[in-house]
C-alpha atoms as a PDB file:
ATOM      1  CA  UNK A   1       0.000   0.000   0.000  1.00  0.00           C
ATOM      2  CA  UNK A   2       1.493   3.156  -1.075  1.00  0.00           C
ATOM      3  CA  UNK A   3       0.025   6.738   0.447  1.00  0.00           C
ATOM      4  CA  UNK A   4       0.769   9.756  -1.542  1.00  0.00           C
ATOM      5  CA  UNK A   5       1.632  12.541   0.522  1.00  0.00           C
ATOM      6  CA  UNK A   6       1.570  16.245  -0.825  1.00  0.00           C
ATOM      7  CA  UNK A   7       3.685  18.930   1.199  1.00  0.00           C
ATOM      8  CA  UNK A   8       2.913  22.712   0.353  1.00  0.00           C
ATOM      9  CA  UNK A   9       5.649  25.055   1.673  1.00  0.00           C
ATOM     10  CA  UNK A  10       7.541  28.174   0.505  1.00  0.00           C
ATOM     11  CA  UNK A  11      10.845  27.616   2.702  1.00  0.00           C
ATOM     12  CA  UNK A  12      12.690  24.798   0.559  1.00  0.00           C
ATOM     13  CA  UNK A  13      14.321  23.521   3.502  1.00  0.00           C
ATOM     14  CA  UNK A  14      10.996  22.167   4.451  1.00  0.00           C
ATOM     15  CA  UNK A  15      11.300  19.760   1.603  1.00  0.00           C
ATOM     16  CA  UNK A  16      14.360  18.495   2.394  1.00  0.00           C
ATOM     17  CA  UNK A  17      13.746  18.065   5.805  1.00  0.00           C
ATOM     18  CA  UNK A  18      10.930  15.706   4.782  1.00  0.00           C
ATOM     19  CA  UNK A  19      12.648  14.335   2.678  1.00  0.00           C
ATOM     20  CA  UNK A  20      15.080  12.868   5.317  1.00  0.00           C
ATOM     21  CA  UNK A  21      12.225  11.970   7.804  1.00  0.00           C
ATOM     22  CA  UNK A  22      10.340   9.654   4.999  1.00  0.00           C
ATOM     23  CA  UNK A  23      13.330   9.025   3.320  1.00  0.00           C
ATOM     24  CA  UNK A  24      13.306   4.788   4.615  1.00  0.00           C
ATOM     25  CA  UNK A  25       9.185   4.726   3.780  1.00  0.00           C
ATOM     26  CA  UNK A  26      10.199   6.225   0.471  1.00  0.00           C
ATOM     27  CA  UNK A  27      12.619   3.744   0.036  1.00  0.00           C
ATOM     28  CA  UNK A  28      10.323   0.926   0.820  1.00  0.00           C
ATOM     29  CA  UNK A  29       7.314   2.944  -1.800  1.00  0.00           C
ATOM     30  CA  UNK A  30       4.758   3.370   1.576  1.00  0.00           C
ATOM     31  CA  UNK A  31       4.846   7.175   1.192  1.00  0.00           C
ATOM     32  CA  UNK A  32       5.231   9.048  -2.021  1.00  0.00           C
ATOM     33  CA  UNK A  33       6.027  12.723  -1.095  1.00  0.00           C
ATOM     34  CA  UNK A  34       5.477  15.659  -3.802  1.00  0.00           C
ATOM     35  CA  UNK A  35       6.327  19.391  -2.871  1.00  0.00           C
ATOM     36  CA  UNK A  36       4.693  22.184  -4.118  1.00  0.00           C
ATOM     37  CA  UNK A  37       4.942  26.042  -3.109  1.00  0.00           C
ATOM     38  CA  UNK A  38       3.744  28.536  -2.026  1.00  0.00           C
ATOM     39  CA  UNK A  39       2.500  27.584   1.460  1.00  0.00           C
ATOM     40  CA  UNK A  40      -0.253  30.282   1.451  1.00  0.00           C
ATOM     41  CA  UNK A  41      -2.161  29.339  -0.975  1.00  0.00           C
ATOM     42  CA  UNK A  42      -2.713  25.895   1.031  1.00  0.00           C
ATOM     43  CA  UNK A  43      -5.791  27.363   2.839  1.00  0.00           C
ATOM     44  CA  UNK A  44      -7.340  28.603  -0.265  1.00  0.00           C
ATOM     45  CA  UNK A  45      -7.096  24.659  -1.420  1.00  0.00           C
ATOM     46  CA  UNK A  46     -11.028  22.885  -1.040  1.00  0.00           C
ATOM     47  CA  UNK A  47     -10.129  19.066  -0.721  1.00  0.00           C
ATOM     48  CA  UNK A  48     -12.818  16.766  -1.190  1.00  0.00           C
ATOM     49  CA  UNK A  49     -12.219  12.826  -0.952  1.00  0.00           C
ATOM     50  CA  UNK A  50      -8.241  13.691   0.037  1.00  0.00           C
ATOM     51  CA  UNK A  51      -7.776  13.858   3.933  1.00  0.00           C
ATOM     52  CA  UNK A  52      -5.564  16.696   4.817  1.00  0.00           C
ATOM     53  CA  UNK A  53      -3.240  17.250   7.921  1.00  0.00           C
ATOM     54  CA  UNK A  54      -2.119  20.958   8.130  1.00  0.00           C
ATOM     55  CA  UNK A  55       1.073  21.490   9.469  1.00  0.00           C
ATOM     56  CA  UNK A  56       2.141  24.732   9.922  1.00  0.00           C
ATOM     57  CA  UNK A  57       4.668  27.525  11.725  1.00  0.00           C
ATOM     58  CA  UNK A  58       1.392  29.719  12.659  1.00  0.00           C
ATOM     59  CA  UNK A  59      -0.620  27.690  14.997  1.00  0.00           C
ATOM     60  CA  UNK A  60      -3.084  30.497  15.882  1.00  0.00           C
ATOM     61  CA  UNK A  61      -6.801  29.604  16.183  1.00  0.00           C
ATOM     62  CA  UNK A  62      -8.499  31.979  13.594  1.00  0.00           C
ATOM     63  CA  UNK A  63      -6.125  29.341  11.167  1.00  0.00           C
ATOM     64  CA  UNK A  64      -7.208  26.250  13.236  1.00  0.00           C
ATOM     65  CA  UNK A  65     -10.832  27.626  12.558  1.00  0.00           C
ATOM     66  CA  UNK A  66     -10.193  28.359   8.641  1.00  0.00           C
ATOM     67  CA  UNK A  67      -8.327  24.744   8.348  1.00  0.00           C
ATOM     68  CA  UNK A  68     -11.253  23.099  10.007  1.00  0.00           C
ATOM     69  CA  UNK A  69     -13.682  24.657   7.643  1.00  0.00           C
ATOM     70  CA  UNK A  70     -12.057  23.322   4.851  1.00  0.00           C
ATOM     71  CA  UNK A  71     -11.787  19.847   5.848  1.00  0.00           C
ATOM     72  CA  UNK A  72      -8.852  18.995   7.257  1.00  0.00           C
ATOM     73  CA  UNK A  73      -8.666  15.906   9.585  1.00  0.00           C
ATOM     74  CA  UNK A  74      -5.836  17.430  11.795  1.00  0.00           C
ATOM     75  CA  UNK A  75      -3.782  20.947  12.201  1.00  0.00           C
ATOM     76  CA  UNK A  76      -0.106  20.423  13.531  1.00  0.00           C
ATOM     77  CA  UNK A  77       2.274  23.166  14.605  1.00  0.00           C
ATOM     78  CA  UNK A  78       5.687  23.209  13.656  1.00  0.00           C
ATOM     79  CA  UNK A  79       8.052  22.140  14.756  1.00  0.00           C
ATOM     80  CA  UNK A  80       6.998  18.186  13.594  1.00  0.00           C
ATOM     81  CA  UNK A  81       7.053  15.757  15.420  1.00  0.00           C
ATOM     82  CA  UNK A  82       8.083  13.286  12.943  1.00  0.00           C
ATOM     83  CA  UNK A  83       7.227   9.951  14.637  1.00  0.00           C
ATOM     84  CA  UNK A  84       3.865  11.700  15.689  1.00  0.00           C
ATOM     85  CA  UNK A  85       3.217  12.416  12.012  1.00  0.00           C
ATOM     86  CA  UNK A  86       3.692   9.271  10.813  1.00  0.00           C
ATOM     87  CA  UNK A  87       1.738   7.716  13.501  1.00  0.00           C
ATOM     88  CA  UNK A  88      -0.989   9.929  12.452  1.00  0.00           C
ATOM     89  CA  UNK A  89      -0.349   9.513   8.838  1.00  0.00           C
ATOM     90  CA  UNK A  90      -1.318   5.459   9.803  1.00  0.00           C
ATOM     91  CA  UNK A  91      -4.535   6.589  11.404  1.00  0.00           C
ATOM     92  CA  UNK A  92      -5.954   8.654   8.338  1.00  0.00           C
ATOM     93  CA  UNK A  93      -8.694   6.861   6.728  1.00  0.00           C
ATOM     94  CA  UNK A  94      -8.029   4.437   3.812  1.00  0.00           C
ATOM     95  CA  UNK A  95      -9.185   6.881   0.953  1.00  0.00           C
ATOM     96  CA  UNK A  96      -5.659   8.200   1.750  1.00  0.00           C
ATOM     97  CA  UNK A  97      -3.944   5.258   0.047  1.00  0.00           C
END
């Protein structure tokens, strides 16, 4: 089973970083990550079937609210907790994979 994982982010670093945390599921094709900037224009983003965790710097609750609205199944403030995530990641409901 192989889960698709999409990050959005403007800092590049961000990518790499990810890139080193998945890099052994990667390896073994459970996650396929794709990058794509910029980072704001996540929010404007309706997802329908797709669950979405939000992971973000700004962990106010006006964007809690606003990422709640639009669907997502969890909001995460930076910094990751990458063994969290992927426990999470596990959890998401199958229409994921």
């Amino acid at each position: 089973m192989t889960v698709s994982i999409l990050v959005v982010d403007d800092e590049p670093d961000v990518a790499e970083l990810f890139r080193q945390h998945f890099r052994r599921e990667a390896r073994q094709g459970t996650y396929v990550i794709h990058f794509a900037a910029p980072a704001e224009k996540a929010l404007d983003l309706r997802f329908s079937d797709l669950p979405v965790m939000m992971v973000t710097a700004y962990g106010d609750d006006e964007r809690r609210r606003r990422a709640d609205e639009l669907g997502a199944v969890d909001f995460l403030a930076k910094r990751v907790d990458f063994d969290a995530l992927k426990a999470q990641l596990r959890q998401l409901p199958t229409a994921a994979n």
